[in-house]
Protein backbone atom coordinates (compact mmCIF):
# COMPACT_ATOMS: atom_id res chain seq x y z
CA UNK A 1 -111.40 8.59 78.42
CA UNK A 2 -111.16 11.16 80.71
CA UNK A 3 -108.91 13.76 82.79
CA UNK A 4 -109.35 12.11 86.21
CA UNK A 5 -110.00 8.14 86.74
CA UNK A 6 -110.82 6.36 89.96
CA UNK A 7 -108.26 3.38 90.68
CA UNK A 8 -109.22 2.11 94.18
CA UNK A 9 -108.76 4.31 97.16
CA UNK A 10 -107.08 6.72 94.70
CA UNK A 11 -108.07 9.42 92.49
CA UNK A 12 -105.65 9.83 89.48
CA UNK A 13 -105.60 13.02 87.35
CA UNK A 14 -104.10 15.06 84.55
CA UNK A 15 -103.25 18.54 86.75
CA UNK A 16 -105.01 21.02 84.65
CA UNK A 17 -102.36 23.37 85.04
CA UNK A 18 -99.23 21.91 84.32
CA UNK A 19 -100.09 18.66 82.85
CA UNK A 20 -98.72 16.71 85.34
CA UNK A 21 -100.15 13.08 86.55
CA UNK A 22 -101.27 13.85 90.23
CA UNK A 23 -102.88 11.74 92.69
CA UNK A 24 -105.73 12.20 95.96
CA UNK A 25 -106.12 9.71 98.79
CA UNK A 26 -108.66 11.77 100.08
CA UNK A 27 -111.58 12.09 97.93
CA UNK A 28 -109.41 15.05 95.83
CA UNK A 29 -109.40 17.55 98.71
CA UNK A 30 -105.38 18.02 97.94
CA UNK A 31 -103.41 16.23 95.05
CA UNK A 32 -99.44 14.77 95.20
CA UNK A 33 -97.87 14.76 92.38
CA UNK A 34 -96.72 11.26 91.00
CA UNK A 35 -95.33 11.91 87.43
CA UNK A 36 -93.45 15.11 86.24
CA UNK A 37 -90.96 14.18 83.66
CA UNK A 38 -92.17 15.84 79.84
CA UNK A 39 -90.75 12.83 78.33
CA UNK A 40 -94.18 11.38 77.56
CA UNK A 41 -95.26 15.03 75.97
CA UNK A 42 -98.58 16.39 77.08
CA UNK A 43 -101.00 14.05 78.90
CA UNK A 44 -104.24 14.59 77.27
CA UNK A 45 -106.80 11.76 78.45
CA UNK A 46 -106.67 8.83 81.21
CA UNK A 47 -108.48 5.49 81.11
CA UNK A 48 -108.01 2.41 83.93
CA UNK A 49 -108.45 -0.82 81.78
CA UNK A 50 -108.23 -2.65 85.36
CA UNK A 51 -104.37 -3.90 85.09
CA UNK A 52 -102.62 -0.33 83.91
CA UNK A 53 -103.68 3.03 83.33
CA UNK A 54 -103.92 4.25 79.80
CA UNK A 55 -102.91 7.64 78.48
CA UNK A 56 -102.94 9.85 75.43
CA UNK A 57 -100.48 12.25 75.54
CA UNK A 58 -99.41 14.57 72.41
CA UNK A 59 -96.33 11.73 71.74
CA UNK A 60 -98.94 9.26 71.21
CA UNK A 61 -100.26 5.93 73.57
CA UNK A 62 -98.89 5.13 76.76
CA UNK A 63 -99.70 2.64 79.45
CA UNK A 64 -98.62 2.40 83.27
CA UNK A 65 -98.01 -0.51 84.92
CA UNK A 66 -98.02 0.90 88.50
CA UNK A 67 -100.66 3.85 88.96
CA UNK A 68 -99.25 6.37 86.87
CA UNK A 69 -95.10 6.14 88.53
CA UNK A 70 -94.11 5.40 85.05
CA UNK A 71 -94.84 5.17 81.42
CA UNK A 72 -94.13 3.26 78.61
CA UNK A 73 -95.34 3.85 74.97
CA UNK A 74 -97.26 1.38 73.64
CA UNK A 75 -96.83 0.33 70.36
CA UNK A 76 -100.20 -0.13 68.11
């Protein structure tokens, strides 16, 4: 896993400063944020398993459906 994935003309990323999920359209020359909300705790690392996104976060697993917009916990 990592802190910044490549889903296709994006760039997603954990924002190393206030651990929000941001997103680049332009190669990551500037970054918009797409999730803020804390409910989800602190995003740790990112993986694209090619239909969601995959997160661990300090609340435990979480996937998103739609390139990071939301989050739902996943249940192992």
């Amino acid at each position: 896993m990592s802190q910044i994935i490549s889903r296709g003309k994006e760039l997603i990323r954990i924002n190393p400063v206030n651990n929000k999920i941001e997103y680049s359209t332009n190669e990551g020359r500037s970054w918009l944020n797409r999730y803020s909300s804390s409910l989800c705790g602190d995003f740790l690392d990112l993986t694209d398993n090619g239909k969601e996104i995959l997160a661990t976060t300090s609340k435990g697993f979480y996937y998103s459906p739609n390139d990071g917009r939301s989050w739902y916990k996943r249940s192992l």
